[in-house]
C-alpha atoms as a PDB file:
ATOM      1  CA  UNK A   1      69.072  83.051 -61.456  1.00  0.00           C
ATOM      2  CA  UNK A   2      69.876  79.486 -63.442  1.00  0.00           C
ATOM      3  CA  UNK A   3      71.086  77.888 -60.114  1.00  0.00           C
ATOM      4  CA  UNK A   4      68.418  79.199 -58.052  1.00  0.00           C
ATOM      5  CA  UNK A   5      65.943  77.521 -60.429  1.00  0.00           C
ATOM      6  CA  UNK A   6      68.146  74.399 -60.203  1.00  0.00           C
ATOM      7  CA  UNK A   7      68.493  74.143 -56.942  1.00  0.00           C
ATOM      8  CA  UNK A   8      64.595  74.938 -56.279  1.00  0.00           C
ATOM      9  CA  UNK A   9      63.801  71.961 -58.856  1.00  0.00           C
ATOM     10  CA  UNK A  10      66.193  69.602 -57.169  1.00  0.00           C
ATOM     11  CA  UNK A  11      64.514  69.956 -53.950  1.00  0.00           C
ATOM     12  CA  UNK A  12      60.983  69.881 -54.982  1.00  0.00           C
ATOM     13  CA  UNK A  13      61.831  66.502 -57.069  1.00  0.00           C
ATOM     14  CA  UNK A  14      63.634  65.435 -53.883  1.00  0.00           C
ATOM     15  CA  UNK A  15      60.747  66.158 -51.542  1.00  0.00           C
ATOM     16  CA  UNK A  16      58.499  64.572 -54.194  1.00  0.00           C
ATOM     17  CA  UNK A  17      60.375  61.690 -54.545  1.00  0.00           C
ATOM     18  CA  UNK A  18      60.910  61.236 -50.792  1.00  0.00           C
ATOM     19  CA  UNK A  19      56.721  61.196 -50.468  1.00  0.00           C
ATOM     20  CA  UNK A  20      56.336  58.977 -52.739  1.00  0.00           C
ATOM     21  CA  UNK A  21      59.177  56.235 -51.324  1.00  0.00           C
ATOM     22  CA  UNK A  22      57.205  57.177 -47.756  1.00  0.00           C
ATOM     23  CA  UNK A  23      53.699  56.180 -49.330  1.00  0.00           C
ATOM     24  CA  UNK A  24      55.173  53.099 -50.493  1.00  0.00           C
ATOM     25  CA  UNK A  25      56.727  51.985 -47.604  1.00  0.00           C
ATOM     26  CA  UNK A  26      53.258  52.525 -45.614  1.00  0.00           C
ATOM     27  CA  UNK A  27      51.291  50.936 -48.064  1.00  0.00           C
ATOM     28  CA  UNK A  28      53.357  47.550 -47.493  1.00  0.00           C
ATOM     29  CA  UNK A  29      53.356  47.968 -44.093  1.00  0.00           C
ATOM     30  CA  UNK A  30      49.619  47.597 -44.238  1.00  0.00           C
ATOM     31  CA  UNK A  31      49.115  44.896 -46.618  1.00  0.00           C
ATOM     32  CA  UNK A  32      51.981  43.443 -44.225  1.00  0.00           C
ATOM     33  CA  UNK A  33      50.164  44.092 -40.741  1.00  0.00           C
ATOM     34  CA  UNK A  34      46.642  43.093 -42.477  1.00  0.00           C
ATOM     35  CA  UNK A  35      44.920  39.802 -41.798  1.00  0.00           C
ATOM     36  CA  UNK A  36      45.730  37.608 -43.791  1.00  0.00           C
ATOM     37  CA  UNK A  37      48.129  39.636 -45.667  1.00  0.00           C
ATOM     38  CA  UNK A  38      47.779  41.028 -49.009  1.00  0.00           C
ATOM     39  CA  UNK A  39      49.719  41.003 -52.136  1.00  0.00           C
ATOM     40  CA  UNK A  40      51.238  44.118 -53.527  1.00  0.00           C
ATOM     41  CA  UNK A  41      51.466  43.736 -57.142  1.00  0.00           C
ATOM     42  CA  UNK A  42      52.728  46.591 -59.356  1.00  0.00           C
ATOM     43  CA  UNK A  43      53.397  46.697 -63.129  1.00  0.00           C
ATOM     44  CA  UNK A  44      56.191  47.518 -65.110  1.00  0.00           C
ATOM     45  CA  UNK A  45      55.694  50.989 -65.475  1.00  0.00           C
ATOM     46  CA  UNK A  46      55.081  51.576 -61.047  1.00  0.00           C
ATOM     47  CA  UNK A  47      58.323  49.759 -59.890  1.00  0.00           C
ATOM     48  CA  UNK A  48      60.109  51.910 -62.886  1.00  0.00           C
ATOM     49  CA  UNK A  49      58.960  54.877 -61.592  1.00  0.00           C
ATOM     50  CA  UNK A  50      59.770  53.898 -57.646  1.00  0.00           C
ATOM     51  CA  UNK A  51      63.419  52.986 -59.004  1.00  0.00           C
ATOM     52  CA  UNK A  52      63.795  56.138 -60.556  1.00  0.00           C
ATOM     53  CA  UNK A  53      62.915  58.139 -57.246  1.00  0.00           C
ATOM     54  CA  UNK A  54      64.670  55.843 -54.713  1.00  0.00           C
ATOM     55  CA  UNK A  55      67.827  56.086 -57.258  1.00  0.00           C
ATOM     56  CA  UNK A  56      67.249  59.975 -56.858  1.00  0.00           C
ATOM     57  CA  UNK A  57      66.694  59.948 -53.445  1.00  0.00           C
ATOM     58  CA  UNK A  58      70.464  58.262 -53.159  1.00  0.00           C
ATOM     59  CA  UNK A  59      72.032  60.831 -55.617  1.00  0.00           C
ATOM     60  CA  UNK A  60      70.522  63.377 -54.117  1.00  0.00           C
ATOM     61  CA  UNK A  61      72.159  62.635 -51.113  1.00  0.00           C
ATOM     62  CA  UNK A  62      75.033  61.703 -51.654  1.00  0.00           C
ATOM     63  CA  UNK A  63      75.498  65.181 -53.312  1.00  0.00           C
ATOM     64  CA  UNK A  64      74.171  67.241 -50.302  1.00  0.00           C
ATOM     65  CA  UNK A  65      76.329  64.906 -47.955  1.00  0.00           C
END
């Protein structure tokens, strides 16, 4: 029952995480591609938070791998 719940939160934070990296990586394409190009600025707090789910998104694999 424990590991079942583990393994469902796992790869909900995984899928989460995986949306979110996805989002960003579109986002910058578009202030990349628009004319003239804009500046992505993010506080403290954002790039944080994007560390801690690309830094899952490794572990996470490496795991399943």
């Amino acid at each position: 029952m424990l590991e079942n719940l583990i393994t469902y939160l796992s790869s909900f934070i995984a899928v989460f995480s995986t949306i979110a990296i996805i989002r960003l990586i579109v986002n910058f394409v578009s202030a990349l591609l628009s004319n003239p190009p804009k500046k992505m600025e993010f506080s403290d707090r954002v790039l944080t938070i994007y560390g801690l789910f690309l830094s899952y998104i490794i572990t996470f694999l490496i795991f399943v791998l």
